[in-house]
PDB file of N, CA and C in Angstrom:
ATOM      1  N   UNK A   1     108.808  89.266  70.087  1.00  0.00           N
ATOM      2  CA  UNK A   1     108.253  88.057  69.580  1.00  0.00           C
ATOM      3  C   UNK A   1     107.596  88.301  68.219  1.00  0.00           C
ATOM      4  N   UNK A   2     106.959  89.285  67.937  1.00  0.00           N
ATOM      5  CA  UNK A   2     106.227  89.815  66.505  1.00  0.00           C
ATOM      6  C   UNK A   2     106.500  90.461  66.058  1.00  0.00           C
ATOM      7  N   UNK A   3     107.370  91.233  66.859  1.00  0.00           N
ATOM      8  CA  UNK A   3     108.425  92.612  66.103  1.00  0.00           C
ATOM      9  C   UNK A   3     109.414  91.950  64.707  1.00  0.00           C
ATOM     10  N   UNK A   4     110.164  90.904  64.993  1.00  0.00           N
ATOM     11  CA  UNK A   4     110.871  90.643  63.594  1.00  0.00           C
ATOM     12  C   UNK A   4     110.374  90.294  62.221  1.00  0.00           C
ATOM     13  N   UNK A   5     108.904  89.817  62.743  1.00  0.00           N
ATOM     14  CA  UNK A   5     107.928  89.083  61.739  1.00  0.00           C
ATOM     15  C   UNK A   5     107.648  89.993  61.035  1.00  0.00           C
ATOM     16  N   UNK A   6     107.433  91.447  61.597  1.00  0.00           N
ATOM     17  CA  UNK A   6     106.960  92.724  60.995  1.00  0.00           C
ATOM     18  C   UNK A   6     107.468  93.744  60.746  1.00  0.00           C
ATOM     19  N   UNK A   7     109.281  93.420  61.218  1.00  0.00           N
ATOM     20  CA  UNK A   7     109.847  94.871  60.940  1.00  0.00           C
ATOM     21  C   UNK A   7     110.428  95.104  59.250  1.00  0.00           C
ATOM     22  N   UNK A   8     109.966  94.777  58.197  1.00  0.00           N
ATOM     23  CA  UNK A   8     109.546  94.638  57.118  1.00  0.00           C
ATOM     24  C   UNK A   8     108.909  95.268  56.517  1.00  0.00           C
ATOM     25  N   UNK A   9     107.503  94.934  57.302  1.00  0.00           N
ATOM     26  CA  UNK A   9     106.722  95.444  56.677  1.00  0.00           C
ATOM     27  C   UNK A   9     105.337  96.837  57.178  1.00  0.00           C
ATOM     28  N   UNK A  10     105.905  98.385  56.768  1.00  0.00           N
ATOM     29  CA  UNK A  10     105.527  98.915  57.958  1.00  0.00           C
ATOM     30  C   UNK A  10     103.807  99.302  58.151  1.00  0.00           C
ATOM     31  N   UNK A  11     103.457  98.852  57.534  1.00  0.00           N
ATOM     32  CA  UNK A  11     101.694  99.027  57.520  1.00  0.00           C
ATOM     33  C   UNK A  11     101.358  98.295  58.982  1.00  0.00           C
ATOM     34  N   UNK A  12     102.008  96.896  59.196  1.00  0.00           N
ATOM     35  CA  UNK A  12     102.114  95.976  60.212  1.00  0.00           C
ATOM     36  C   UNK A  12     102.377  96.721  61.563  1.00  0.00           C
ATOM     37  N   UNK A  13     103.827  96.608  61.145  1.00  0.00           N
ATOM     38  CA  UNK A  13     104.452  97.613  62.031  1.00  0.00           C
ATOM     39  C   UNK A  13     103.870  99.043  62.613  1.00  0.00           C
ATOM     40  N   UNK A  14     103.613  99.731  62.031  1.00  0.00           N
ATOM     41  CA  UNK A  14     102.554 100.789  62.405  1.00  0.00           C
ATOM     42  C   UNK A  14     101.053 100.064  63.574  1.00  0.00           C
ATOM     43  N   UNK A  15     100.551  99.558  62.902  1.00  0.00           N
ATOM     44  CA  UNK A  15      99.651  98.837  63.752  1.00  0.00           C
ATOM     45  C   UNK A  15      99.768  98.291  65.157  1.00  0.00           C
ATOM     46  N   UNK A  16     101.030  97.589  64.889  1.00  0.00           N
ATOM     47  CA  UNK A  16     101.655  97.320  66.335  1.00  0.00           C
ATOM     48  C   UNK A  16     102.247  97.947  66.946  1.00  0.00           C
ATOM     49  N   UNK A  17     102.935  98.813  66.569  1.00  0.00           N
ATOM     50  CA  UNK A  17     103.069 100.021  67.546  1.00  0.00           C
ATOM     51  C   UNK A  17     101.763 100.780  67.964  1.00  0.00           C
ATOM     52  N   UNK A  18     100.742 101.042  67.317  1.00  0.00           N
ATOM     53  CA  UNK A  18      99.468 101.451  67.603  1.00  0.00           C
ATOM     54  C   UNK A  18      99.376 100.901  68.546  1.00  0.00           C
ATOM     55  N   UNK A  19      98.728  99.102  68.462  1.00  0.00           N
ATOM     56  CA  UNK A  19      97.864  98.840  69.489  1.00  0.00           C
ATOM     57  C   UNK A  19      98.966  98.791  70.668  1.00  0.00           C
ATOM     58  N   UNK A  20     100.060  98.599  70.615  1.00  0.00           N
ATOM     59  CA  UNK A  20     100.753  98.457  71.596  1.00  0.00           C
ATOM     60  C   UNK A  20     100.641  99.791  72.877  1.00  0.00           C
ATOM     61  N   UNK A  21     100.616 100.868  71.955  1.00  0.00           N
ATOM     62  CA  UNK A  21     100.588 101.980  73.065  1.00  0.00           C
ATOM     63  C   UNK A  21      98.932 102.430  73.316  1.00  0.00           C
ATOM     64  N   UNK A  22      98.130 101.781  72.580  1.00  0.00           N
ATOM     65  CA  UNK A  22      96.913 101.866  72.959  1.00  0.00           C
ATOM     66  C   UNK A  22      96.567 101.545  74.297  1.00  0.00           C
ATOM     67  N   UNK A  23      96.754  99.931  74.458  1.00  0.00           N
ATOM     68  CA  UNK A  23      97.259  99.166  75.793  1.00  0.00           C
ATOM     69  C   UNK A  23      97.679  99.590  77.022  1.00  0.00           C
ATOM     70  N   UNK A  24      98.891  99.892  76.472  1.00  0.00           N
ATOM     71  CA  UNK A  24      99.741 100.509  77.642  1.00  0.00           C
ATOM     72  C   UNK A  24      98.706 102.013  78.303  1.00  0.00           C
ATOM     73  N   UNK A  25      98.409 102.582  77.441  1.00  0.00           N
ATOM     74  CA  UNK A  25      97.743 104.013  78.301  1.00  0.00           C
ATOM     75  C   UNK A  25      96.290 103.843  78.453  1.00  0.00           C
ATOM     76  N   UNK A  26      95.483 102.538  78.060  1.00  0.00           N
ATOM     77  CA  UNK A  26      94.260 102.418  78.234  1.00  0.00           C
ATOM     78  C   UNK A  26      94.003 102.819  79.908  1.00  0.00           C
ATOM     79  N   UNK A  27      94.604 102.111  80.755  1.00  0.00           N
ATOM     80  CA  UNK A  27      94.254 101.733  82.221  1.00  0.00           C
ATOM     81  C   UNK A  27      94.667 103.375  82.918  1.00  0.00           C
ATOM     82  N   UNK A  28      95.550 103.957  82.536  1.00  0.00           N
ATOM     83  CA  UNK A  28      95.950 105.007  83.100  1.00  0.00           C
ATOM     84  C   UNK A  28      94.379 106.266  82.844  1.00  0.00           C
ATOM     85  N   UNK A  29      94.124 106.272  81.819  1.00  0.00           N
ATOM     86  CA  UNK A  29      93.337 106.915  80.929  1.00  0.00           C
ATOM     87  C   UNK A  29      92.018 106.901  81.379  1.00  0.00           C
ATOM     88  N   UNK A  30      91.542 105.558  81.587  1.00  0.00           N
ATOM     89  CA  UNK A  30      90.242 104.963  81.682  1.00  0.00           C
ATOM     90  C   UNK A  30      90.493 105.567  83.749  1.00  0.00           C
ATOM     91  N   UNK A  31      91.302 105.604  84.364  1.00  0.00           N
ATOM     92  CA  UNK A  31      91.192 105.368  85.535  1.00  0.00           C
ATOM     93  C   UNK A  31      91.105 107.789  85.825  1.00  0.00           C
ATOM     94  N   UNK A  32      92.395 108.436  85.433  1.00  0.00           N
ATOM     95  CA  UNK A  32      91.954 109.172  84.964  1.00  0.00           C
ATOM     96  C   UNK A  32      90.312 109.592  85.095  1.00  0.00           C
ATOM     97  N   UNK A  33      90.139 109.537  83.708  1.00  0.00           N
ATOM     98  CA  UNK A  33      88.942 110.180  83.466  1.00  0.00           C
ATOM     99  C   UNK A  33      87.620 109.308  84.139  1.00  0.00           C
ATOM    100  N   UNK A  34      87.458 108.311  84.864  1.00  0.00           N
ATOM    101  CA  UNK A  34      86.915 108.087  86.063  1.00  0.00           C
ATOM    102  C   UNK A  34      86.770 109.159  87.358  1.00  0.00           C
ATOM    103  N   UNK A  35      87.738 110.165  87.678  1.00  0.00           N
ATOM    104  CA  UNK A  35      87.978 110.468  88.466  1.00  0.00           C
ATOM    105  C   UNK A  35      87.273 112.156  88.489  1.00  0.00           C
ATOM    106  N   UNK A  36      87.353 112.408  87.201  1.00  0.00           N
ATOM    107  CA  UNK A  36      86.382 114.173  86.922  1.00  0.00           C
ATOM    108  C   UNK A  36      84.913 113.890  87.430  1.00  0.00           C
ATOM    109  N   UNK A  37      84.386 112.856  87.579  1.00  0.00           N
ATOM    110  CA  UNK A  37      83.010 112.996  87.831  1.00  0.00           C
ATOM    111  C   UNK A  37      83.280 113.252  89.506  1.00  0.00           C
ATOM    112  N   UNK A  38      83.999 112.326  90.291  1.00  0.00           N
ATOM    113  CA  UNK A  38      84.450 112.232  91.546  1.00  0.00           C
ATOM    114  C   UNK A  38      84.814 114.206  92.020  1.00  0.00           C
ATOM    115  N   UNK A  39      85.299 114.511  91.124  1.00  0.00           N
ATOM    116  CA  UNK A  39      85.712 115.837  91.659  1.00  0.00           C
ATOM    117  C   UNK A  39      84.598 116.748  91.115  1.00  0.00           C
ATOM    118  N   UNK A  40      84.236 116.401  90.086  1.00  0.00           N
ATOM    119  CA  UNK A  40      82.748 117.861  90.252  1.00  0.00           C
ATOM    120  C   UNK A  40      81.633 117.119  91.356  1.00  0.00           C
ATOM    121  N   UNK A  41      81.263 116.422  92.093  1.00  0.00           N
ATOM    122  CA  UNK A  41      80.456 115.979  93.078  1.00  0.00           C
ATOM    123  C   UNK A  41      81.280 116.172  94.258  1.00  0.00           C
ATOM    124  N   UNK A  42      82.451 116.256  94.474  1.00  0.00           N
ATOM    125  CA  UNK A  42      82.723 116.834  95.527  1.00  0.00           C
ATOM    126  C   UNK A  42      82.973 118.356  95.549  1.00  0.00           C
ATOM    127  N   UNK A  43      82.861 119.270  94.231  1.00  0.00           N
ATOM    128  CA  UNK A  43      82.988 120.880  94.270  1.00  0.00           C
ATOM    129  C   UNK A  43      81.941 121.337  93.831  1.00  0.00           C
ATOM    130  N   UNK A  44      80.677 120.403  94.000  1.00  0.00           N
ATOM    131  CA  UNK A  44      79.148 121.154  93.621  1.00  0.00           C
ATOM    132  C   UNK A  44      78.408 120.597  94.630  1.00  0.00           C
ATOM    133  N   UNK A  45      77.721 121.550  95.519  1.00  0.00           N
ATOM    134  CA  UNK A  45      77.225 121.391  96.355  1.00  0.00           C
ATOM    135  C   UNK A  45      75.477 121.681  95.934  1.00  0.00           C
ATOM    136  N   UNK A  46      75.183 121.961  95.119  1.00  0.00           N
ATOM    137  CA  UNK A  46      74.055 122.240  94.395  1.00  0.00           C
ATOM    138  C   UNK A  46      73.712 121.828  92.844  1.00  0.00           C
ATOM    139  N   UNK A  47      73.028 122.036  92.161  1.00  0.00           N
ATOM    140  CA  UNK A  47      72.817 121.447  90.846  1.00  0.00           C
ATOM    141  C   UNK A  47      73.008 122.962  90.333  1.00  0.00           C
ATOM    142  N   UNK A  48      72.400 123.847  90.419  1.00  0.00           N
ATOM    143  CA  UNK A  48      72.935 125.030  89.842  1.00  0.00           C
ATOM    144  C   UNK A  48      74.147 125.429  89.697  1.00  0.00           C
ATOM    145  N   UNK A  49      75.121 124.853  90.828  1.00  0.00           N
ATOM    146  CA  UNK A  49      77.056 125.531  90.605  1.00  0.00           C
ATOM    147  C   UNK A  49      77.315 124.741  89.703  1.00  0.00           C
ATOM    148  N   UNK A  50      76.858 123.947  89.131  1.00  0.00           N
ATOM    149  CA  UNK A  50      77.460 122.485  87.819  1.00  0.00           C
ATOM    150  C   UNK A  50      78.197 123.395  87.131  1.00  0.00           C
ATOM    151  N   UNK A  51      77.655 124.341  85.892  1.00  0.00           N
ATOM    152  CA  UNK A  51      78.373 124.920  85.278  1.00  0.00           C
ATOM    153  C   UNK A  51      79.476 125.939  85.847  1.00  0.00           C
ATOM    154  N   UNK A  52      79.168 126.539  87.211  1.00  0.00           N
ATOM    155  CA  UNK A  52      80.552 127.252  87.243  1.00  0.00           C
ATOM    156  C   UNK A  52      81.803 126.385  87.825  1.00  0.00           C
ATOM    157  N   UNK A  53      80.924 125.668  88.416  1.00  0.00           N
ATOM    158  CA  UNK A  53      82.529 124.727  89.305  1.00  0.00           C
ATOM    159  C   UNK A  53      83.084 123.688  88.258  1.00  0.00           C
ATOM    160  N   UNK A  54      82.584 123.454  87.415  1.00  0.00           N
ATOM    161  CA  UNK A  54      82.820 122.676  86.261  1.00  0.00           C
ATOM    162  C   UNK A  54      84.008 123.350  85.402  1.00  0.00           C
ATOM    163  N   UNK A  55      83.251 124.535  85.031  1.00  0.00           N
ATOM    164  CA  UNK A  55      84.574 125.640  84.116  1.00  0.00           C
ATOM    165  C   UNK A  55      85.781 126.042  85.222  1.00  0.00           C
ATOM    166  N   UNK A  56      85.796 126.343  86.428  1.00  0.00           N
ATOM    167  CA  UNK A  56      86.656 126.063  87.322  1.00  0.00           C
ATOM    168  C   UNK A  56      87.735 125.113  87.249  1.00  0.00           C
ATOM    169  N   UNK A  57      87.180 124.369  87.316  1.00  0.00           N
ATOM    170  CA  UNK A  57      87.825 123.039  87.473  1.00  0.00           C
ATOM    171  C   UNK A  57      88.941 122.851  86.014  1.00  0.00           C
ATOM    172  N   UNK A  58      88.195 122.953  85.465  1.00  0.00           N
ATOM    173  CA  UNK A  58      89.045 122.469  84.180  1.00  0.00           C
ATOM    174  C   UNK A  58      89.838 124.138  83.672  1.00  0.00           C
ATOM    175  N   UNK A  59      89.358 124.701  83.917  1.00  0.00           N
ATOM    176  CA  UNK A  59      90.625 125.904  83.921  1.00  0.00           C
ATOM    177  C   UNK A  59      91.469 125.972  84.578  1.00  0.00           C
ATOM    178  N   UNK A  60      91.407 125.435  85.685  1.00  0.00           N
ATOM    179  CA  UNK A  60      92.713 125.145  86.350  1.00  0.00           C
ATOM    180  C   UNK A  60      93.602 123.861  85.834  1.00  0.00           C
ATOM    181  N   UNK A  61      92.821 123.197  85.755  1.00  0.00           N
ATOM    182  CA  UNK A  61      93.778 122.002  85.195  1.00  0.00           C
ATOM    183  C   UNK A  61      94.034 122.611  83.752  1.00  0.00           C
ATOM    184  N   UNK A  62      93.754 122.783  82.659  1.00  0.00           N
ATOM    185  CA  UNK A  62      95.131 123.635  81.600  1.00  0.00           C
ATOM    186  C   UNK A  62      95.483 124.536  81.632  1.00  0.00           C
ATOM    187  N   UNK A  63      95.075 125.412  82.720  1.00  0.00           N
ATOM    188  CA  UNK A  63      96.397 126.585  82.758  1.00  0.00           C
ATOM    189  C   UNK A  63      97.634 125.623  83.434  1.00  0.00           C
ATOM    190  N   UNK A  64      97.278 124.827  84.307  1.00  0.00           N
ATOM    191  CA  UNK A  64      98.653 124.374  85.360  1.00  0.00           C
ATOM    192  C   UNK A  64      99.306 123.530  84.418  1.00  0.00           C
ATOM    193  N   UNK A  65      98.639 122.584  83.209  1.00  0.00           N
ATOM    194  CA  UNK A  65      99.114 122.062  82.424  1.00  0.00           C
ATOM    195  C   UNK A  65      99.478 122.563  81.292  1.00  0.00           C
ATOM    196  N   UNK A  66      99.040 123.570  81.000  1.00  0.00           N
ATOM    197  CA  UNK A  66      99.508 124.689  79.733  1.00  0.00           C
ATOM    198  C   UNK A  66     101.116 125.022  80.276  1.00  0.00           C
ATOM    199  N   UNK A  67     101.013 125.834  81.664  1.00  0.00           N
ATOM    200  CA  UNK A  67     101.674 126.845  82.211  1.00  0.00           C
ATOM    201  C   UNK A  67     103.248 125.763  81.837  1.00  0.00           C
ATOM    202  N   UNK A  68     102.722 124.345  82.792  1.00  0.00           N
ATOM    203  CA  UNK A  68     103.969 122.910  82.573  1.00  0.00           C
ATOM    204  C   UNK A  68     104.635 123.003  81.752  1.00  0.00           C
ATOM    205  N   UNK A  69     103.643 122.730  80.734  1.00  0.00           N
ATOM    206  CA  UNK A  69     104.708 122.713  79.268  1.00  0.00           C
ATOM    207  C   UNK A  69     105.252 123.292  79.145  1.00  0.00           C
ATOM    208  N   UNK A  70     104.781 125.066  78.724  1.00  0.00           N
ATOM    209  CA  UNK A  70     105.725 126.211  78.518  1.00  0.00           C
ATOM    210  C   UNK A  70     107.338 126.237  78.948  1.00  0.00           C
ATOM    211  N   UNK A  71     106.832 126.267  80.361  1.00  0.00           N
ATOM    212  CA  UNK A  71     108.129 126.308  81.433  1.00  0.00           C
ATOM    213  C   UNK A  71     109.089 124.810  80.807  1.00  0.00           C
ATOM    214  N   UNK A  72     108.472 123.762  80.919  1.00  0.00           N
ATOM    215  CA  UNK A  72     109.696 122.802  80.874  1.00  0.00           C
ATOM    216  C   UNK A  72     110.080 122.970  79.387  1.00  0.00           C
ATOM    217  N   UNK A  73     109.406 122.473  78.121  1.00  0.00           N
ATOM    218  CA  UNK A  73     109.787 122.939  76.792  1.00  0.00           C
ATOM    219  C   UNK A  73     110.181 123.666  76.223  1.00  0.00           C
ATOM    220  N   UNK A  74     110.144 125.210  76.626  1.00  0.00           N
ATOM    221  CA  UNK A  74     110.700 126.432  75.915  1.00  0.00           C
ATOM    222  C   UNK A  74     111.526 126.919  76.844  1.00  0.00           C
ATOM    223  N   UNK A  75     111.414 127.377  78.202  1.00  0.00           N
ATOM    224  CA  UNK A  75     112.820 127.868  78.949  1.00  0.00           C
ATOM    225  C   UNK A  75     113.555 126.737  79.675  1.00  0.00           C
ATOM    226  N   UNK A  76     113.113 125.474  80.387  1.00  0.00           N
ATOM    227  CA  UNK A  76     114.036 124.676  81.656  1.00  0.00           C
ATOM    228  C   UNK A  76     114.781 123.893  80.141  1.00  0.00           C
ATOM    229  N   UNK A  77     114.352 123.435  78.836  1.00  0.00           N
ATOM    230  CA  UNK A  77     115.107 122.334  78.002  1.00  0.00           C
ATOM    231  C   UNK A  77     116.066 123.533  77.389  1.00  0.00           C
ATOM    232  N   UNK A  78     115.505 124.766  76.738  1.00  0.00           N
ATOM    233  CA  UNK A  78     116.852 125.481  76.422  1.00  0.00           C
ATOM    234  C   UNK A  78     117.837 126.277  76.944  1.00  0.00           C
ATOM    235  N   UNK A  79     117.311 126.586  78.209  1.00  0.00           N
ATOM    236  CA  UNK A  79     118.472 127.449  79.274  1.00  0.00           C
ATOM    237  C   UNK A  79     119.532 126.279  79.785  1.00  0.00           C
ATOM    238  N   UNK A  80     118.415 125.262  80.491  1.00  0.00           N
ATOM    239  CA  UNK A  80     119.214 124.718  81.497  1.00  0.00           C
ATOM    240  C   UNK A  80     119.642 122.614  80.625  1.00  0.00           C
ATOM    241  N   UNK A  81     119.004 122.814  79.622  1.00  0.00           N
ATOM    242  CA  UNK A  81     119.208 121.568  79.274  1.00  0.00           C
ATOM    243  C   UNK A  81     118.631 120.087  79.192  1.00  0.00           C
ATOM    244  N   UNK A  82     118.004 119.573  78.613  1.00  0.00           N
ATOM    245  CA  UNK A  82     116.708 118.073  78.600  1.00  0.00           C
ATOM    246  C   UNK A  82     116.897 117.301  79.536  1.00  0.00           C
ATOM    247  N   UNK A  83     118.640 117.027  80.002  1.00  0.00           N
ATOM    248  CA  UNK A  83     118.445 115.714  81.255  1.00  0.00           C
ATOM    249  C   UNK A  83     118.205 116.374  82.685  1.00  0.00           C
ATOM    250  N   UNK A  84     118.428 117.863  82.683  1.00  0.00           N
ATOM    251  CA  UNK A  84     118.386 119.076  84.267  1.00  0.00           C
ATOM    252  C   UNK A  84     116.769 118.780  84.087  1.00  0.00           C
ATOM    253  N   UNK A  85     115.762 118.569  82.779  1.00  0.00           N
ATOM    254  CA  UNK A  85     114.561 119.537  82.593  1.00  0.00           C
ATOM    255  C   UNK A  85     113.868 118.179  83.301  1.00  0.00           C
ATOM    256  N   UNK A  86     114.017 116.745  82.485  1.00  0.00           N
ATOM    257  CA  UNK A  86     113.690 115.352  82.776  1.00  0.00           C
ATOM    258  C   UNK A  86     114.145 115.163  84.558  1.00  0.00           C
ATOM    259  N   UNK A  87     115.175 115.575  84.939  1.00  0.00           N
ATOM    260  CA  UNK A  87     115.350 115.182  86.341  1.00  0.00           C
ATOM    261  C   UNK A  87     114.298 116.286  87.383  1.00  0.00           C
ATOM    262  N   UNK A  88     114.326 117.609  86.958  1.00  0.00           N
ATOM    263  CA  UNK A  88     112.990 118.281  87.600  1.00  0.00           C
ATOM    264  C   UNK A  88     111.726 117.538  87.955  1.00  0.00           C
ATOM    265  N   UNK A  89     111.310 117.096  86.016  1.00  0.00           N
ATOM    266  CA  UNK A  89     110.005 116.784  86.088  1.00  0.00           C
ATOM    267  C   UNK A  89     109.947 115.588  87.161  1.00  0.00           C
ATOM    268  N   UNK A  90     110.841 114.578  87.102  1.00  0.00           N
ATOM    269  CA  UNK A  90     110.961 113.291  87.916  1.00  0.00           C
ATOM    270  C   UNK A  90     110.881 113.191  89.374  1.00  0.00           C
ATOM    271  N   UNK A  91     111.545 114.300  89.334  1.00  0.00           N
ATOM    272  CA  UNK A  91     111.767 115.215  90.759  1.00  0.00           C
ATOM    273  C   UNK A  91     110.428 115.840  91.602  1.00  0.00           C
ATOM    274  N   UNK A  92     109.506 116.744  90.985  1.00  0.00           N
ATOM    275  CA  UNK A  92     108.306 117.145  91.724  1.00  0.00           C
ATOM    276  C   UNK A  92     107.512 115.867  91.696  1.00  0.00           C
ATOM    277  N   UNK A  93     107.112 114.498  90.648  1.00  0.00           N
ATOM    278  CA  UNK A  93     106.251 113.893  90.898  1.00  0.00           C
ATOM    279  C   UNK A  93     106.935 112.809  91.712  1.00  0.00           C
ATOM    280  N   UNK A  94     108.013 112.882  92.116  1.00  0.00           N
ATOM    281  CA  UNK A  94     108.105 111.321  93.344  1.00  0.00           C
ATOM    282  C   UNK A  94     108.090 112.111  94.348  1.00  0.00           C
ATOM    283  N   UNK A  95     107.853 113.690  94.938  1.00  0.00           N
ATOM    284  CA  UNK A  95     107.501 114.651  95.677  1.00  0.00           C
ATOM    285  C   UNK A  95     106.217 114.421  95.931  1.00  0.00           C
ATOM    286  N   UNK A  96     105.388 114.556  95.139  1.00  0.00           N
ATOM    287  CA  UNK A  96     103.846 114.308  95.260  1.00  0.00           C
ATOM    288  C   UNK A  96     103.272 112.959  95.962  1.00  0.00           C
ATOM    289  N   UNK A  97     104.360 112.213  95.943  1.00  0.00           N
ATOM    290  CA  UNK A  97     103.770 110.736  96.525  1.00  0.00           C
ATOM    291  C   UNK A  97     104.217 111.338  97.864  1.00  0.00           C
TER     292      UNK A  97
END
């Protein structure tokens, strides 16, 4: 509907693609990072473990998300190929449900 008005002119265009994907990942994002407070109150049982179960926590989540990338971007897309690497990834998370 506003895309033709603006595909012209790309200052516009830029913008709307901005807010557009702003949008789209607000709710995911916002719901997300809702959820870290939820998990250090359930892995601190004291006010003193704050800082270690805290660094815990989030070291695990980017090594497992570091480790992700590696594996799918540098060996599963050039050994085995982008649509084998995309059907994996698709693959463990409708697993998880």
């Amino acid at each position: 509907m506003v895309y033709p008005t603006v595909n012209g002119l790309p200052p516009f265009l830029f913008t709307l693609r901005f807010l557009g994907v702003a949008v789209v990942l607000f709710i995911p994002t916002f719901l997300m990072g809702g959820t870290l407070p939820i998990w250090f109150a359930a892995f601190t049982q004291k006010s003193g473990e704050l800082g270690g179960r805290v660094s815990q926590l989030v070291l695990g989540q980017y090594s497992r998300s570091g480790s992700r990338t590696l594996i799918s971007g540098f060996i599963l897309a050039s050994h085995v190929g982008l649509r084998f690497t995309i059907s994996c990834a698709v693959a463990m998370i409708s697993s998880r449900d």
